[in-house]
Protein backbone atom coordinates (compact mmCIF):
# COMPACT_ATOMS: atom_id res chain seq x y z
CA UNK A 1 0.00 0.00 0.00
CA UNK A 2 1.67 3.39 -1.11
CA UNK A 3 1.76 6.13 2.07
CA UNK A 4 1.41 9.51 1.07
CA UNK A 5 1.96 12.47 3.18
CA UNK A 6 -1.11 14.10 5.18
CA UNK A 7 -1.52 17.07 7.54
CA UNK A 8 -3.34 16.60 10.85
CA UNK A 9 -4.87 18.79 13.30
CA UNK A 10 -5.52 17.37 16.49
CA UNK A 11 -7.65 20.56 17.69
CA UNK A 12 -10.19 20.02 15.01
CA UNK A 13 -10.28 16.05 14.68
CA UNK A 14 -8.76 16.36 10.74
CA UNK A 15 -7.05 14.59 8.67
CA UNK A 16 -6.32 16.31 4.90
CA UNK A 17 -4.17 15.54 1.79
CA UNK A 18 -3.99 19.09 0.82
CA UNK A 19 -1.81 21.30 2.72
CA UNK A 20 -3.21 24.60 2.22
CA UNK A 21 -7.02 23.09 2.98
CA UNK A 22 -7.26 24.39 6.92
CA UNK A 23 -4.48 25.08 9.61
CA UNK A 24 -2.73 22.06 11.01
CA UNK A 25 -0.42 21.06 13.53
CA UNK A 26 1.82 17.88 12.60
CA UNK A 27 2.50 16.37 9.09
CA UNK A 28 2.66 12.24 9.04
CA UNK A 29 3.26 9.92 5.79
CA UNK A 30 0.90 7.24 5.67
CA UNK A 31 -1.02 4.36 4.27
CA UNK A 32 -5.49 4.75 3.86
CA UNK A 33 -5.35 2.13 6.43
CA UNK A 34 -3.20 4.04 8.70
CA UNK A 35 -5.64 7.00 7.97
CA UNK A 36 -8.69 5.19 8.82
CA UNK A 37 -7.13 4.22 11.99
CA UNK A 38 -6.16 7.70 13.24
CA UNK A 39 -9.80 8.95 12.18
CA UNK A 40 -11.50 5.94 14.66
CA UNK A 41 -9.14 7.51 17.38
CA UNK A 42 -10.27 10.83 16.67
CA UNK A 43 -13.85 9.51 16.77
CA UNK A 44 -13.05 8.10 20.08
CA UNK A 45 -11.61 11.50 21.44
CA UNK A 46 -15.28 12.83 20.54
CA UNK A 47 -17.39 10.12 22.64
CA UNK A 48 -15.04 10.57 25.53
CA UNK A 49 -15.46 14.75 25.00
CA UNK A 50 -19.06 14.15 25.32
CA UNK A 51 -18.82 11.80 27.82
CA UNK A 52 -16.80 14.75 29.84
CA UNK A 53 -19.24 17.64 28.75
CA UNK A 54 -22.70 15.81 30.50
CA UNK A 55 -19.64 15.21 33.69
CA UNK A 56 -19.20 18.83 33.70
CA UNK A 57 -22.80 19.29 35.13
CA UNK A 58 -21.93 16.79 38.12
CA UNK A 59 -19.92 19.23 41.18
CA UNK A 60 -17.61 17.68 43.33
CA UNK A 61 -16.08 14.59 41.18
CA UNK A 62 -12.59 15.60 41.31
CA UNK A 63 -11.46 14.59 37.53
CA UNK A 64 -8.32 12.16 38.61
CA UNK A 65 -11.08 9.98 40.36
CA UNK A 66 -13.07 9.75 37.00
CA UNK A 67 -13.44 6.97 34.38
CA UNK A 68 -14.69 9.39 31.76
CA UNK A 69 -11.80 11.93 32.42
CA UNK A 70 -9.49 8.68 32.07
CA UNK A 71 -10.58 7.60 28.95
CA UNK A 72 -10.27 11.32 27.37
CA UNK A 73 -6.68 10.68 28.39
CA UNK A 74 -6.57 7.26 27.67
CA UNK A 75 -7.91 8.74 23.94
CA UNK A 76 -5.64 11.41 23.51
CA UNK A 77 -2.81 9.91 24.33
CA UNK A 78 -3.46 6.97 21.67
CA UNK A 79 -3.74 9.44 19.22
CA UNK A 80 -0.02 11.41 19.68
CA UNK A 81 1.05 7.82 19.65
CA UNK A 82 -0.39 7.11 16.02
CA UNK A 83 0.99 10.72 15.24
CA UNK A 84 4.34 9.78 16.70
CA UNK A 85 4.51 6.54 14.85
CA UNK A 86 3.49 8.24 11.64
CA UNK A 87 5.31 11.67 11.68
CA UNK A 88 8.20 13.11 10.10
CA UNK A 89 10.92 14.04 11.75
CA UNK A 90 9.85 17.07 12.52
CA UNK A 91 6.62 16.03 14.05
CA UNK A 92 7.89 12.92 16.28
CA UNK A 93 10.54 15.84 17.21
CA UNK A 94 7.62 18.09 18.36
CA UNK A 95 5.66 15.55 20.11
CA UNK A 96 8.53 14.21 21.86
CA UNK A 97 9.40 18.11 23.24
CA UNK A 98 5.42 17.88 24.27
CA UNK A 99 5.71 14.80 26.68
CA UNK A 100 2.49 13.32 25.05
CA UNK A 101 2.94 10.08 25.20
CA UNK A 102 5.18 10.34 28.21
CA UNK A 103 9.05 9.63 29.03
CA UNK A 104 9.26 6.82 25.87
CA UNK A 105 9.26 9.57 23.13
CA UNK A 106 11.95 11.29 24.84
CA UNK A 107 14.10 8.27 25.06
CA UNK A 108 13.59 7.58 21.50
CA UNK A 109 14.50 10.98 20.83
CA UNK A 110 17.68 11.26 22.65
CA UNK A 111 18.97 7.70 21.03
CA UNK A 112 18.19 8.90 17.89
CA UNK A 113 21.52 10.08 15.49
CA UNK A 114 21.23 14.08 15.54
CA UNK A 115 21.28 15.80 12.30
């Protein structure tokens, strides 16, 4: 399966082929599969967003002591990881500076050959 190169904005949920279509944040080469794959996550981000926004009515849950705040972690994080495994350079650089997908990116980062 050929990759080709796609722009991805985490903010708004998108994935496009054409660079100058909307603003995005990291660039990733990939396979329709690979796509597809990143879009479910993003999907999954959304149910765990509502989950959070009908939570937001409920005082006193602190949000380390909830399930639906977990899973919007759980969500996010999954989806730097697909970005991470995807990006350029440039973008598993970025995300690795962010701490998104914790201490491992780092690591990988600092074994990596510098250019």
């Amino acid at each position: 399966m050929d990759k080709k190169t796609y722009y991805v904005s985490v903010q708004a949920g998108s994935v496009l082929e054409n660079q100058g279509d909307a603003a995005y944040e990291f660039e990733i080469v990939a396979t329709e599969q690979e796509v597809d794959l990143l879009l479910e996550r993003f999907g999954e981000l959304s149910d765990a967003d509502n989950a959070l926004a009908v939570r937001a009515h409920m005082p006193g849950l602190p949000y380390h002591q909830d399930s639906d705040s977990d899973y919007y972690d759980y969500s996010l994080t999954e989806i730097y990881r697909v970005l991470y495994d995807l990006g350029t350079d440039e973008t598993k650089e970025t995300i690795a500076n962010m701490g998104a997908i914790g201490e491992q990116s780092k690591a990988i980062e600092q074994d990596s050959p510098q250019t």
